[in-house]
PDB file of N, CA and C in Angstrom:
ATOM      1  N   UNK A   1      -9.244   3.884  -0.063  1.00  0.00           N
ATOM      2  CA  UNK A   1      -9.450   4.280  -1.441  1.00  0.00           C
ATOM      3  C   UNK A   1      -8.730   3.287  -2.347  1.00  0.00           C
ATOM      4  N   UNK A   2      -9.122   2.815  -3.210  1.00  0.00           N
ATOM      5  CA  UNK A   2      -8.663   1.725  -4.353  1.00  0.00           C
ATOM      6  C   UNK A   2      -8.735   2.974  -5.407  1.00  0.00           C
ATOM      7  N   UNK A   3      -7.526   2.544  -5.839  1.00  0.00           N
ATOM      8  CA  UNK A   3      -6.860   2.833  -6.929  1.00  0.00           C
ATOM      9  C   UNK A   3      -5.965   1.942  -8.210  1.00  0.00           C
ATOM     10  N   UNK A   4      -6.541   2.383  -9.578  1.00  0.00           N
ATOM     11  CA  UNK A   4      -6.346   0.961 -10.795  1.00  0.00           C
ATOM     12  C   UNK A   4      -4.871   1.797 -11.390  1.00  0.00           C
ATOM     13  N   UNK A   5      -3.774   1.307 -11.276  1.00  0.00           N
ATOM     14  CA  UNK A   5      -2.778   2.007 -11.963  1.00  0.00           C
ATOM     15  C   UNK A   5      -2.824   0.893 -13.009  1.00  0.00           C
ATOM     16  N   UNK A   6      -2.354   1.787 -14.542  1.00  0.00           N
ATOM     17  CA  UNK A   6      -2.612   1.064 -15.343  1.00  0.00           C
ATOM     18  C   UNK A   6      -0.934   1.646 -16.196  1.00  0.00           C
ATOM     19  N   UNK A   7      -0.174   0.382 -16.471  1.00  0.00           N
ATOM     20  CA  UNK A   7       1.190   0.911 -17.210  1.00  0.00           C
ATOM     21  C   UNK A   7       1.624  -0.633 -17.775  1.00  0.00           C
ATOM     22  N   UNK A   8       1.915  -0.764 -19.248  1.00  0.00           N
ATOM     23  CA  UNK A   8       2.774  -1.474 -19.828  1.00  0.00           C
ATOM     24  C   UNK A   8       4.052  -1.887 -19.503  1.00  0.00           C
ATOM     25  N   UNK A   9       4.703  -1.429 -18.100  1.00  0.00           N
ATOM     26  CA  UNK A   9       5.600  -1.367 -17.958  1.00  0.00           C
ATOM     27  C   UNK A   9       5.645  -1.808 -16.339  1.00  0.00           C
ATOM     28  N   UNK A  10       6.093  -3.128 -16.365  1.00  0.00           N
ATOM     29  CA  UNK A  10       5.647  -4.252 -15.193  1.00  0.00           C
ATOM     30  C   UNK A  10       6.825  -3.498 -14.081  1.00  0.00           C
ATOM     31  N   UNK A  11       8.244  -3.083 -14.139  1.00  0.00           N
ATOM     32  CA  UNK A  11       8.905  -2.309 -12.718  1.00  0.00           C
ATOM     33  C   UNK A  11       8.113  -0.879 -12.753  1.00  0.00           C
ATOM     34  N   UNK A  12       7.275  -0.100 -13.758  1.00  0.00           N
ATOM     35  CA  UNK A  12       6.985   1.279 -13.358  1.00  0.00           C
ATOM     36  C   UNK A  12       5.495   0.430 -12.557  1.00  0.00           C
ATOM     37  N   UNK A  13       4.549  -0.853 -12.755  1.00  0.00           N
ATOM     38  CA  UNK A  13       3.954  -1.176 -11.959  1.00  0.00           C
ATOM     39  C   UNK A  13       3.861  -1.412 -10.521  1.00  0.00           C
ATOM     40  N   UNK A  14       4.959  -2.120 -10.512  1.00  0.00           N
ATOM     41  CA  UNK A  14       5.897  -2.688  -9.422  1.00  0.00           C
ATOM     42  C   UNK A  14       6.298  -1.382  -7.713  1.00  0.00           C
ATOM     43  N   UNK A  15       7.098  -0.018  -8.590  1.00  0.00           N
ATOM     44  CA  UNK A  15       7.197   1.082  -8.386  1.00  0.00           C
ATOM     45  C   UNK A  15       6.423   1.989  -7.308  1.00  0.00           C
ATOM     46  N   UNK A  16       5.186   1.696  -8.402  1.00  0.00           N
ATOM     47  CA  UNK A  16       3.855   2.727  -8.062  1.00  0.00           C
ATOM     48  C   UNK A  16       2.449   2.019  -7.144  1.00  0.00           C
ATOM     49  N   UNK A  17       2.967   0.802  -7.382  1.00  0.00           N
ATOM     50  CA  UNK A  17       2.066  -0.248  -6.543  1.00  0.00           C
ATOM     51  C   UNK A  17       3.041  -0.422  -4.989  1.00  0.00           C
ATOM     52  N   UNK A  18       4.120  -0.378  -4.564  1.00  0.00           N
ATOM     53  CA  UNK A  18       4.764  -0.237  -3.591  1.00  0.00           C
ATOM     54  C   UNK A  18       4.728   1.278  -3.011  1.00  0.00           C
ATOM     55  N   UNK A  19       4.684   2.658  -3.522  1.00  0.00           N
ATOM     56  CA  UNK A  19       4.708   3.311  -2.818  1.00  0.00           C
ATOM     57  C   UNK A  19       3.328   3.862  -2.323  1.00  0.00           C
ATOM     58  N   UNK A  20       2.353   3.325  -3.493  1.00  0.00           N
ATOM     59  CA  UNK A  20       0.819   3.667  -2.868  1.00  0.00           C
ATOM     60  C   UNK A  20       0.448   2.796  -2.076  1.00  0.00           C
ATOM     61  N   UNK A  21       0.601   2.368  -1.876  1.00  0.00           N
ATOM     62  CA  UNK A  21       0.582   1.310  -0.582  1.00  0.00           C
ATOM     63  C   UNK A  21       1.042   1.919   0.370  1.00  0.00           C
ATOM     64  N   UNK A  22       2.257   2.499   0.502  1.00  0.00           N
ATOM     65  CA  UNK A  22       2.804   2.666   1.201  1.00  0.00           C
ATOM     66  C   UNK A  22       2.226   3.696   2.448  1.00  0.00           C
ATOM     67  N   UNK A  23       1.129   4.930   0.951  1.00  0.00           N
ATOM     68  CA  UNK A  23       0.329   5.698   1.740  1.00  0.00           C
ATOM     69  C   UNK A  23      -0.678   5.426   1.936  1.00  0.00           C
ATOM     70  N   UNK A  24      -1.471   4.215   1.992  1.00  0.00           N
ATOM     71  CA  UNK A  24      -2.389   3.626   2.347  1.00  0.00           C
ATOM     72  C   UNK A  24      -3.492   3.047   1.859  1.00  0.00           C
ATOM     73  N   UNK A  25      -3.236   3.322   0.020  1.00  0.00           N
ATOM     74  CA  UNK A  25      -4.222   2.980  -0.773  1.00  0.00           C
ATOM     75  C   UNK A  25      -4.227   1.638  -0.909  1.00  0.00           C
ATOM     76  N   UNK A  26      -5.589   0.780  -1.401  1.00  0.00           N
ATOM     77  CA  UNK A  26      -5.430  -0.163  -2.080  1.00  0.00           C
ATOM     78  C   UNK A  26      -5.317   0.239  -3.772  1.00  0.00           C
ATOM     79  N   UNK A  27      -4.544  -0.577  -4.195  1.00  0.00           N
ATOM     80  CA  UNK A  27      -3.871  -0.382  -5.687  1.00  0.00           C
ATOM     81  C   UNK A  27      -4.182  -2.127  -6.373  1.00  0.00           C
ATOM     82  N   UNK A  28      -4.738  -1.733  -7.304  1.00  0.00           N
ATOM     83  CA  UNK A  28      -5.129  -2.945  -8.473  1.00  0.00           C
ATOM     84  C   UNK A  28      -4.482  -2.371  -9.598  1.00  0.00           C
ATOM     85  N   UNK A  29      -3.760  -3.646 -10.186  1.00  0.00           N
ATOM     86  CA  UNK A  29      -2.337  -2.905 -11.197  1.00  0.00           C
ATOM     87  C   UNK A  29      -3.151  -3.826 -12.191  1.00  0.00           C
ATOM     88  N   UNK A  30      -2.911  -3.090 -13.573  1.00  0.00           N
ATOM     89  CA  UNK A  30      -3.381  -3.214 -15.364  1.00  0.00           C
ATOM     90  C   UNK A  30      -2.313  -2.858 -16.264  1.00  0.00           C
ATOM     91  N   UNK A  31      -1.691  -4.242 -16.958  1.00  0.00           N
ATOM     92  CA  UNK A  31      -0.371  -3.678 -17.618  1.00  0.00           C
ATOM     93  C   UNK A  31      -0.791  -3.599 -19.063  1.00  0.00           C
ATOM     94  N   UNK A  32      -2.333  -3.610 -19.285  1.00  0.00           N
ATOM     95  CA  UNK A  32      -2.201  -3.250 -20.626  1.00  0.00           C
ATOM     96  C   UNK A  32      -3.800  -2.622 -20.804  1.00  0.00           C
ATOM     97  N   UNK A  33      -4.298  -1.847 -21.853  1.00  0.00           N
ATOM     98  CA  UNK A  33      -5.763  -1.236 -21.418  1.00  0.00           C
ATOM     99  C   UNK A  33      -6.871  -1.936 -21.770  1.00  0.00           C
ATOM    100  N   UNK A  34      -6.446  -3.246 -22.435  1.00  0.00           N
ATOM    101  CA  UNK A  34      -7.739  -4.459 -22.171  1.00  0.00           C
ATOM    102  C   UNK A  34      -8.200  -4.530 -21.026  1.00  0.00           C
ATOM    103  N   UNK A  35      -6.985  -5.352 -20.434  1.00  0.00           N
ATOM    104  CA  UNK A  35      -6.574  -5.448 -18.707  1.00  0.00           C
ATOM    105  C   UNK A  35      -7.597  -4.239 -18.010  1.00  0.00           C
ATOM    106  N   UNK A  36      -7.040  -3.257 -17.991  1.00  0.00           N
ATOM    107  CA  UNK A  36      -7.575  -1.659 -17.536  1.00  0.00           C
ATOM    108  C   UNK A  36      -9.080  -1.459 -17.460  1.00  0.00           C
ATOM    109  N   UNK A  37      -9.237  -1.859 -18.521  1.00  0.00           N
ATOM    110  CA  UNK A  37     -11.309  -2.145 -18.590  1.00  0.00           C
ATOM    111  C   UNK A  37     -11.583  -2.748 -17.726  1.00  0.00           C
ATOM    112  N   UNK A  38     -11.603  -4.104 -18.643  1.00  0.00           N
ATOM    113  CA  UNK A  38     -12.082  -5.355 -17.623  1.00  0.00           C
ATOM    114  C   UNK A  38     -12.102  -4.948 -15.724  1.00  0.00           C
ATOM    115  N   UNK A  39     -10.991  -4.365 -15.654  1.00  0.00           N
ATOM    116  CA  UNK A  39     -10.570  -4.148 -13.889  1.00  0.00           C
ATOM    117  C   UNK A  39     -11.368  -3.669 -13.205  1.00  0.00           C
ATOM    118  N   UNK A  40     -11.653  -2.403 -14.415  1.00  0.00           N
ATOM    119  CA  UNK A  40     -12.364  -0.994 -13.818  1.00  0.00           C
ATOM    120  C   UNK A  40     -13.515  -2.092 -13.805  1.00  0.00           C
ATOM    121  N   UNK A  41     -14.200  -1.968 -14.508  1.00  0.00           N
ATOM    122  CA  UNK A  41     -15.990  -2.643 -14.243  1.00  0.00           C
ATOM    123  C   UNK A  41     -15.732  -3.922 -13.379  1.00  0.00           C
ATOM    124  N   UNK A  42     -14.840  -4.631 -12.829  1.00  0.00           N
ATOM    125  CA  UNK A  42     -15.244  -5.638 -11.804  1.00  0.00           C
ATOM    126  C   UNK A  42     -14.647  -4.913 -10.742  1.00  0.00           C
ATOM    127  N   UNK A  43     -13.372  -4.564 -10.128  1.00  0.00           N
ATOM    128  CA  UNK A  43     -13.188  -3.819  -9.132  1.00  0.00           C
ATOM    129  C   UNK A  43     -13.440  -2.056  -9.221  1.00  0.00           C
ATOM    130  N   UNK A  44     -14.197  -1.609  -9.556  1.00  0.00           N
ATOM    131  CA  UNK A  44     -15.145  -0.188  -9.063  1.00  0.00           C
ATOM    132  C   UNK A  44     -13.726   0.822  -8.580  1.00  0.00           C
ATOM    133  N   UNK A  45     -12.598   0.985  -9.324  1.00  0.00           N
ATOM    134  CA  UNK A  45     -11.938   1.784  -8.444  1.00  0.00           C
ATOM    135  C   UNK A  45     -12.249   3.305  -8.039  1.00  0.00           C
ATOM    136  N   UNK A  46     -11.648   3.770  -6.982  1.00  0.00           N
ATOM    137  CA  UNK A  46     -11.941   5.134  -6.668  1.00  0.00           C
ATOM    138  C   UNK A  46     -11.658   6.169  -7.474  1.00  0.00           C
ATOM    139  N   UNK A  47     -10.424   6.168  -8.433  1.00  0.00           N
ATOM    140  CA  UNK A  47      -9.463   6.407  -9.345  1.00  0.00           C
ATOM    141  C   UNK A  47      -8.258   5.556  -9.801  1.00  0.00           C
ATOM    142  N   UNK A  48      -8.119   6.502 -11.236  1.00  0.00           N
ATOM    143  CA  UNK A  48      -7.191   5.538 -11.818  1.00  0.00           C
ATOM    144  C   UNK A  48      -6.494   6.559 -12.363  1.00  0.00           C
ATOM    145  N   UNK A  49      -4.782   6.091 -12.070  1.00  0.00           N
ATOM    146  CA  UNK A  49      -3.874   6.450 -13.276  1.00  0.00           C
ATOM    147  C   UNK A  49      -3.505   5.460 -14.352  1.00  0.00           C
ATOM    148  N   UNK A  50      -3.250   6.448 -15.377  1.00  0.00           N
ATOM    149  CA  UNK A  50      -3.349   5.426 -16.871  1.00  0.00           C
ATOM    150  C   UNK A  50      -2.387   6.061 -17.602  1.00  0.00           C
ATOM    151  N   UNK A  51      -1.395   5.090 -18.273  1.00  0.00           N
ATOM    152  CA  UNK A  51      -0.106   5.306 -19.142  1.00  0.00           C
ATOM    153  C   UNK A  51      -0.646   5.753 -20.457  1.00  0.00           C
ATOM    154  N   UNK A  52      -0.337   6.913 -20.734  1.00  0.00           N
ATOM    155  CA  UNK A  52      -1.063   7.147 -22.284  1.00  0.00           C
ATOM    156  C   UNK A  52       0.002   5.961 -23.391  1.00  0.00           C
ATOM    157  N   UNK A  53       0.888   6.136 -23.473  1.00  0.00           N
ATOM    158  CA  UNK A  53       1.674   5.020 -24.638  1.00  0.00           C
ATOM    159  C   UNK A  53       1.467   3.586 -24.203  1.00  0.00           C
ATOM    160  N   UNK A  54       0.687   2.861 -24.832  1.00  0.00           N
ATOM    161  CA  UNK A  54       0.902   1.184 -24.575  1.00  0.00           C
ATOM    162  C   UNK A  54       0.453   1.229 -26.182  1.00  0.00           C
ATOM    163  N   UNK A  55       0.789   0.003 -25.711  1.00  0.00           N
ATOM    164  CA  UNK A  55       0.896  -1.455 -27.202  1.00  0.00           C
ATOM    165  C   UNK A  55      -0.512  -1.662 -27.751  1.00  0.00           C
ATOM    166  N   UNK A  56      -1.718  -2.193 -27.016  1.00  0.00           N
ATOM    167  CA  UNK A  56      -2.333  -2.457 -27.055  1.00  0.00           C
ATOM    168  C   UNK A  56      -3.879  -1.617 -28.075  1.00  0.00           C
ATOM    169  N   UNK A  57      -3.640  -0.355 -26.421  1.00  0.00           N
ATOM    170  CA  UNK A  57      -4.658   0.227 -26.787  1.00  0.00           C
ATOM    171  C   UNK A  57      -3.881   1.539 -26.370  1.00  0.00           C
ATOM    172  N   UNK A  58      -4.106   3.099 -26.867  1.00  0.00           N
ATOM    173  CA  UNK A  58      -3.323   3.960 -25.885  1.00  0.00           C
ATOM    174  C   UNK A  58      -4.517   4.236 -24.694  1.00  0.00           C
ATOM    175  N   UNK A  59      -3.581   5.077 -24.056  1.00  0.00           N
ATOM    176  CA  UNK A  59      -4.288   5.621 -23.142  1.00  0.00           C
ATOM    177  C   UNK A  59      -5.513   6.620 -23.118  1.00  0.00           C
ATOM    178  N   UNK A  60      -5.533   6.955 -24.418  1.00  0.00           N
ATOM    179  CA  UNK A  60      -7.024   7.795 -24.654  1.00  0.00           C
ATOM    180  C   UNK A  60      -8.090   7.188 -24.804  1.00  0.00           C
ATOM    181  N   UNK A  61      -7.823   5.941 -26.017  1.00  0.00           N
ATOM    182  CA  UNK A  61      -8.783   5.536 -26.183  1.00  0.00           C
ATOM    183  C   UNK A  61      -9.040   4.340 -24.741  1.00  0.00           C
ATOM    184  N   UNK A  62      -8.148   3.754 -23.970  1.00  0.00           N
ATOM    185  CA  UNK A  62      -8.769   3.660 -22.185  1.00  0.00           C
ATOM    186  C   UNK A  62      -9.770   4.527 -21.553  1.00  0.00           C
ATOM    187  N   UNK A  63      -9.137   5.937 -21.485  1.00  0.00           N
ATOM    188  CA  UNK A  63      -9.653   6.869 -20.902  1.00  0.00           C
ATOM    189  C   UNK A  63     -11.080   7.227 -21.292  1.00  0.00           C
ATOM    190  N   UNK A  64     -11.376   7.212 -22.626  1.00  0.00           N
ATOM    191  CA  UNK A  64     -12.796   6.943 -23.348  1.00  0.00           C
ATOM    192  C   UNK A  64     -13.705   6.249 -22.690  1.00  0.00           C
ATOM    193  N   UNK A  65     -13.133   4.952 -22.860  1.00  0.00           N
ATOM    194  CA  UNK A  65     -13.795   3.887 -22.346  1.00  0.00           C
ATOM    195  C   UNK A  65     -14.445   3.556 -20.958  1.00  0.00           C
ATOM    196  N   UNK A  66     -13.267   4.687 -20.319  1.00  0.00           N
ATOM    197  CA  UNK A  66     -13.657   4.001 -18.542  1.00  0.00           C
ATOM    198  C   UNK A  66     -14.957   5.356 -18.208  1.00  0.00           C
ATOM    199  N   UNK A  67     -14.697   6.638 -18.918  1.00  0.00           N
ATOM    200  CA  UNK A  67     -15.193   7.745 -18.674  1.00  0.00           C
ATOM    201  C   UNK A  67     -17.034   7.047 -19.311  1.00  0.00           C
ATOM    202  N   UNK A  68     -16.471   7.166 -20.169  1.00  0.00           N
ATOM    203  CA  UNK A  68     -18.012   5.996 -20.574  1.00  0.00           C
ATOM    204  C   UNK A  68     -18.751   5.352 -19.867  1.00  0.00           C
ATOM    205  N   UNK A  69     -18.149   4.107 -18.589  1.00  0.00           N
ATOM    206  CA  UNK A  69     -18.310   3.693 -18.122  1.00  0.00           C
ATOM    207  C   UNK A  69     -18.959   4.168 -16.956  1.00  0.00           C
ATOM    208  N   UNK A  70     -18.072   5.437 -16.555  1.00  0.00           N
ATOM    209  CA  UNK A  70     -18.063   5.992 -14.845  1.00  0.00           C
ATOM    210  C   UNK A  70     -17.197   7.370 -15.491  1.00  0.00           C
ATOM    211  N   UNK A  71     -18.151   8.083 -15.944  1.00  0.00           N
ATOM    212  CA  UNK A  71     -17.824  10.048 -15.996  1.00  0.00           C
ATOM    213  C   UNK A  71     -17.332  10.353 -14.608  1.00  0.00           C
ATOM    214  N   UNK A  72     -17.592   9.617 -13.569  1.00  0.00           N
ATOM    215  CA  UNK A  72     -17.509  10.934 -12.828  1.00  0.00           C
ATOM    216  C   UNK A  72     -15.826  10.269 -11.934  1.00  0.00           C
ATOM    217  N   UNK A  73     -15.245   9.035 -12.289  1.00  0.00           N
ATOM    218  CA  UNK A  73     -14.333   8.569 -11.385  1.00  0.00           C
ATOM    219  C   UNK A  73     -12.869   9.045 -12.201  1.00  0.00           C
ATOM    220  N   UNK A  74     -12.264   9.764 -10.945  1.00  0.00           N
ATOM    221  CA  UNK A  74     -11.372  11.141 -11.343  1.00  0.00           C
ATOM    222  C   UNK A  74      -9.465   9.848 -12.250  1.00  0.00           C
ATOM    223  N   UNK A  75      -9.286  10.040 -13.517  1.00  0.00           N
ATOM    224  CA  UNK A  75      -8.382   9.632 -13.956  1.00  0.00           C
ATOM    225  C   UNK A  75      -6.910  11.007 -14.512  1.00  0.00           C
ATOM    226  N   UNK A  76      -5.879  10.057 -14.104  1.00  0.00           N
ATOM    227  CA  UNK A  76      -4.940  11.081 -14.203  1.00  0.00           C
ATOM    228  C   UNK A  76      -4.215  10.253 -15.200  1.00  0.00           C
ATOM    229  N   UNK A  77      -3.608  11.190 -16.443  1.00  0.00           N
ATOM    230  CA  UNK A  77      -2.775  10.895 -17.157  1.00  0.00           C
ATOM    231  C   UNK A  77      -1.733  10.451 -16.634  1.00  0.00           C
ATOM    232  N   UNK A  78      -0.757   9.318 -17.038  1.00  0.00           N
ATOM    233  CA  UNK A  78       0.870   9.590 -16.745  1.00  0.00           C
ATOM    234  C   UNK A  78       1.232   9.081 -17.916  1.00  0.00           C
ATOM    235  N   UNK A  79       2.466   9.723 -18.391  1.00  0.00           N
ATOM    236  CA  UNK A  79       2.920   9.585 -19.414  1.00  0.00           C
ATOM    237  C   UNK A  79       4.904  10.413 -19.420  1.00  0.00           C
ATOM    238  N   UNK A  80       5.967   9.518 -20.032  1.00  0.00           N
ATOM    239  CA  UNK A  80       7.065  10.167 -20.085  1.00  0.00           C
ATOM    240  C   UNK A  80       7.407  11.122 -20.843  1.00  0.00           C
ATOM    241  N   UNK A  81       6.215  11.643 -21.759  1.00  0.00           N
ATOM    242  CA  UNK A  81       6.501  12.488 -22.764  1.00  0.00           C
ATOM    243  C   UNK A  81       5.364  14.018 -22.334  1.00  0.00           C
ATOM    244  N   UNK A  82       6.029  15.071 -22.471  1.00  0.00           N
ATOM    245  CA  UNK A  82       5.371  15.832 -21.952  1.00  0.00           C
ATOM    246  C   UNK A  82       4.343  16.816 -23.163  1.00  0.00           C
ATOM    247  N   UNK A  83       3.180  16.241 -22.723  1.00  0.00           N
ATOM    248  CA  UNK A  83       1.824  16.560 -24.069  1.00  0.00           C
ATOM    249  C   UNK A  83       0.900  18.052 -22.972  1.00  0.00           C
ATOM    250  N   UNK A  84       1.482  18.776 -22.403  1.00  0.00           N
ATOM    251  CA  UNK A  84       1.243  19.848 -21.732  1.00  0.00           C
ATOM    252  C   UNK A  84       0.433  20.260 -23.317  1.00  0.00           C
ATOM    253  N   UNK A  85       0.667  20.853 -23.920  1.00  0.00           N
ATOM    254  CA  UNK A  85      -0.767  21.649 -25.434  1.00  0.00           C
ATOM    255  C   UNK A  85      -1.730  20.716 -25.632  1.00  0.00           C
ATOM    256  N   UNK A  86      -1.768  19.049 -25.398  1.00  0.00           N
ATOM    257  CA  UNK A  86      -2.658  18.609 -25.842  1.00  0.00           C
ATOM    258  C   UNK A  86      -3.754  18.152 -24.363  1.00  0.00           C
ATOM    259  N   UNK A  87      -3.259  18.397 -23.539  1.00  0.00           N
ATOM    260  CA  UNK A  87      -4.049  17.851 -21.826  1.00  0.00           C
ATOM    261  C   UNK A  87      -5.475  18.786 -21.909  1.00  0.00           C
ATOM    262  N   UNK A  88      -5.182  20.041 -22.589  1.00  0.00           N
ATOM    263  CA  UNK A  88      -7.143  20.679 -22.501  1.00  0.00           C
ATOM    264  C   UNK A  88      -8.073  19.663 -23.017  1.00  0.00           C
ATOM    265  N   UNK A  89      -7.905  18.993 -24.249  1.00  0.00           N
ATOM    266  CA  UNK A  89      -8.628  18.403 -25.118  1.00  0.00           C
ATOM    267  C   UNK A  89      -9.214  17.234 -24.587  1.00  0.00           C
ATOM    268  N   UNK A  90      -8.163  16.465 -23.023  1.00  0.00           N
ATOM    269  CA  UNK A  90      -8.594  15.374 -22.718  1.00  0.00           C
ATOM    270  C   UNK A  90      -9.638  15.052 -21.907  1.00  0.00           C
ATOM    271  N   UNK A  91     -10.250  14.181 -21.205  1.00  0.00           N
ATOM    272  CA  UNK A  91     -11.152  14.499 -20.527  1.00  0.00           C
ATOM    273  C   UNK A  91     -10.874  14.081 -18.920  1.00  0.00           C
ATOM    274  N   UNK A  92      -9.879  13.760 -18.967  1.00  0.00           N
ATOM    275  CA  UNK A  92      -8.856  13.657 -17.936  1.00  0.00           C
ATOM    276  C   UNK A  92      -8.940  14.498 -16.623  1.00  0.00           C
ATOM    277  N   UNK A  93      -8.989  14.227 -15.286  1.00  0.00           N
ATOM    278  CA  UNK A  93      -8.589  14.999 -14.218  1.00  0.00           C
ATOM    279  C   UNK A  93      -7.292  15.816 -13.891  1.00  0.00           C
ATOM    280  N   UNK A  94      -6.230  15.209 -14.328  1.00  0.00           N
ATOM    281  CA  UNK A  94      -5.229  15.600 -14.159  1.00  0.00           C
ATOM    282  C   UNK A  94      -4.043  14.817 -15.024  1.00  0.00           C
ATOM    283  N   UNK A  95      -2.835  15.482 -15.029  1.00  0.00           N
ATOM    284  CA  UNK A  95      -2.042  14.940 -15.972  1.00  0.00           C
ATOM    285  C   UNK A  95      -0.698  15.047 -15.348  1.00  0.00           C
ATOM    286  N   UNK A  96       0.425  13.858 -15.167  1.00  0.00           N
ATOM    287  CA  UNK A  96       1.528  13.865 -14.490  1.00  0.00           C
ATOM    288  C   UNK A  96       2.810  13.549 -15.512  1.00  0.00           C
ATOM    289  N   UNK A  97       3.577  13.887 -15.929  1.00  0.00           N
ATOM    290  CA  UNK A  97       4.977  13.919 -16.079  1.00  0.00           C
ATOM    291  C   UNK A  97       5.594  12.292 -15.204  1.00  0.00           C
ATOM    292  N   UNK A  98       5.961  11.231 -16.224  1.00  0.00           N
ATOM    293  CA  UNK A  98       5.956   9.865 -15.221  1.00  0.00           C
ATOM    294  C   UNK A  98       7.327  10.613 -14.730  1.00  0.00           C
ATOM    295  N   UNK A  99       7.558   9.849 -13.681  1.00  0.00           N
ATOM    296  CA  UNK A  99       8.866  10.382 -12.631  1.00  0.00           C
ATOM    297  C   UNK A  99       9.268   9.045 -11.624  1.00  0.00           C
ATOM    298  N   UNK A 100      10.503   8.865 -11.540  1.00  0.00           N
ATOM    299  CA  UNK A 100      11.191   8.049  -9.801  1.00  0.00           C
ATOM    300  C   UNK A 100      10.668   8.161  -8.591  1.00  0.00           C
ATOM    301  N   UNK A 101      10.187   9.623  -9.035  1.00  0.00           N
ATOM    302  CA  UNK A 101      10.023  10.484  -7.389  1.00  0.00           C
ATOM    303  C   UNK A 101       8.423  10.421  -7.879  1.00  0.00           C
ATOM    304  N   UNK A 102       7.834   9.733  -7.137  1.00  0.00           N
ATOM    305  CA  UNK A 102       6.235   9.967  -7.149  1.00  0.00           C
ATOM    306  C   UNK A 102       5.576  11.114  -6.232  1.00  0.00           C
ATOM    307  N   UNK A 103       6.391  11.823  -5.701  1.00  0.00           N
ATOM    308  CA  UNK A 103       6.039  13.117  -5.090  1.00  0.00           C
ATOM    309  C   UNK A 103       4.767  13.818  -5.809  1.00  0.00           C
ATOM    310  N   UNK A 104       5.032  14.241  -7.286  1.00  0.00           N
ATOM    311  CA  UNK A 104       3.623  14.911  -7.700  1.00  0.00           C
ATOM    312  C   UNK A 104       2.782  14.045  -7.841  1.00  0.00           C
ATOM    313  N   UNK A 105       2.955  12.641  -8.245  1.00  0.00           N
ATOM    314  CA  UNK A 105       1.621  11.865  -8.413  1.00  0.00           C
ATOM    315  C   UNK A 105       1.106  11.667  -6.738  1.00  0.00           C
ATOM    316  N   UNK A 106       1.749  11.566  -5.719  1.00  0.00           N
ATOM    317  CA  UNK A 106       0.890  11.772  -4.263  1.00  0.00           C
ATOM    318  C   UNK A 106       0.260  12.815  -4.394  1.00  0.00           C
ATOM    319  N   UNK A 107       0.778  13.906  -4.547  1.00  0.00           N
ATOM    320  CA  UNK A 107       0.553  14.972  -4.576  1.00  0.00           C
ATOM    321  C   UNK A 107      -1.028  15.196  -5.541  1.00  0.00           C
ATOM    322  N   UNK A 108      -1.229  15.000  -6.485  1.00  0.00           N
ATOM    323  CA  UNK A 108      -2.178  15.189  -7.371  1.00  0.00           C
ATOM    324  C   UNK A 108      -3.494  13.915  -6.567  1.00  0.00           C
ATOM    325  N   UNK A 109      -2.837  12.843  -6.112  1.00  0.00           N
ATOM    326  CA  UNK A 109      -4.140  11.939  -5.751  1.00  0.00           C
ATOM    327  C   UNK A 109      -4.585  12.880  -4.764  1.00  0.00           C
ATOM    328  N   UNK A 110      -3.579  13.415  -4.117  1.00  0.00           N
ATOM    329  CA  UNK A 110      -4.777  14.092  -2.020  1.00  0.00           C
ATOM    330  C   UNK A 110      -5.289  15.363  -3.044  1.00  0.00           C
ATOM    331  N   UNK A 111      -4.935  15.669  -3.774  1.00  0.00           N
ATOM    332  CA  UNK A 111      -5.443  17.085  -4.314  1.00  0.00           C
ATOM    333  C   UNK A 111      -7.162  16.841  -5.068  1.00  0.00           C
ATOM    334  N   UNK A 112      -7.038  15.552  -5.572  1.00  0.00           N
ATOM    335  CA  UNK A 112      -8.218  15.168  -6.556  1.00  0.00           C
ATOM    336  C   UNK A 112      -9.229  14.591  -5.159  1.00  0.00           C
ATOM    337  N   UNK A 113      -8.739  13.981  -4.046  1.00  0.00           N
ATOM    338  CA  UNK A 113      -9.262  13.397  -3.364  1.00  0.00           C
ATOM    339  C   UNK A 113      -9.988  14.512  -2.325  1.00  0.00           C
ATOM    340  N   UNK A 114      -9.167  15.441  -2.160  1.00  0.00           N
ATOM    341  CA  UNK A 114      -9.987  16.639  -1.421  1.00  0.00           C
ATOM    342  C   UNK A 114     -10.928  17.392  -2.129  1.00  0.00           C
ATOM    343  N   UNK A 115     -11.077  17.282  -3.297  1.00  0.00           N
ATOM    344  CA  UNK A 115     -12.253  17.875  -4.442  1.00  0.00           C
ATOM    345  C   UNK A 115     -13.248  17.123  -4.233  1.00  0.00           C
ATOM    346  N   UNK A 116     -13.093  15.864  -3.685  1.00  0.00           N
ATOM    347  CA  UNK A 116     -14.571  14.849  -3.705  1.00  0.00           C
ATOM    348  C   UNK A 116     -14.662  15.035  -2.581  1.00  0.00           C
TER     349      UNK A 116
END
């Protein structure tokens, strides 16, 4: 399974690209949501997590874009700020609390991955 993690933030890249690996994914890293596009439409990922706060572009209007692209390829929020009232509105699969411990983000990929 390929997976596009997408974060402004080159050690939370670094991080999350070492431990998904670790469980066996391939991981294609996007540190900004230009980047994040472009990725998605040449490498086809299976899913993607996407940093809602960047510089560039945020993470919604990414999430727009890729859903546009491919409705049906399952994207999970991550973000350090916790927007729990605003996650109904998104169109998002799931939504993670960024963390050290990537425990729930494993956790949420086998969960999204056993739905398909």
């Amino acid at each position: 399974m390929k997976i596009l993690v997408v974060d402004d933030e080159k050690n939370i890249l670094k991080l999350y690209k070492a431990e998904l690996e670790d469980e066996g994914y391939e991981i294609v890293i996007a540190n900004s949501g230009k980047e994040a596009i472009e990725l998605f439409k040449t490498d086809k990922p299976d899913l993607v997590t996407l940093d809602i706060m960047m510089p560039d572009m945020d993470g919604i209007q990414v999430l727009r874009q890729l859903k546009q692209e491919d409705p049906q390829v399952p994207v999970i929020m991550l973000t350090a700020y916790d927007y729990r009232d605003d996650f109904s509105v998104w169109v998002s699969d799931a939504y993670v609390v960024k963390s050290s411990d990537l425990t729930t983000l494993k956790t949420t990929i086998k969960q999204i991955i056993e739905k398909k």
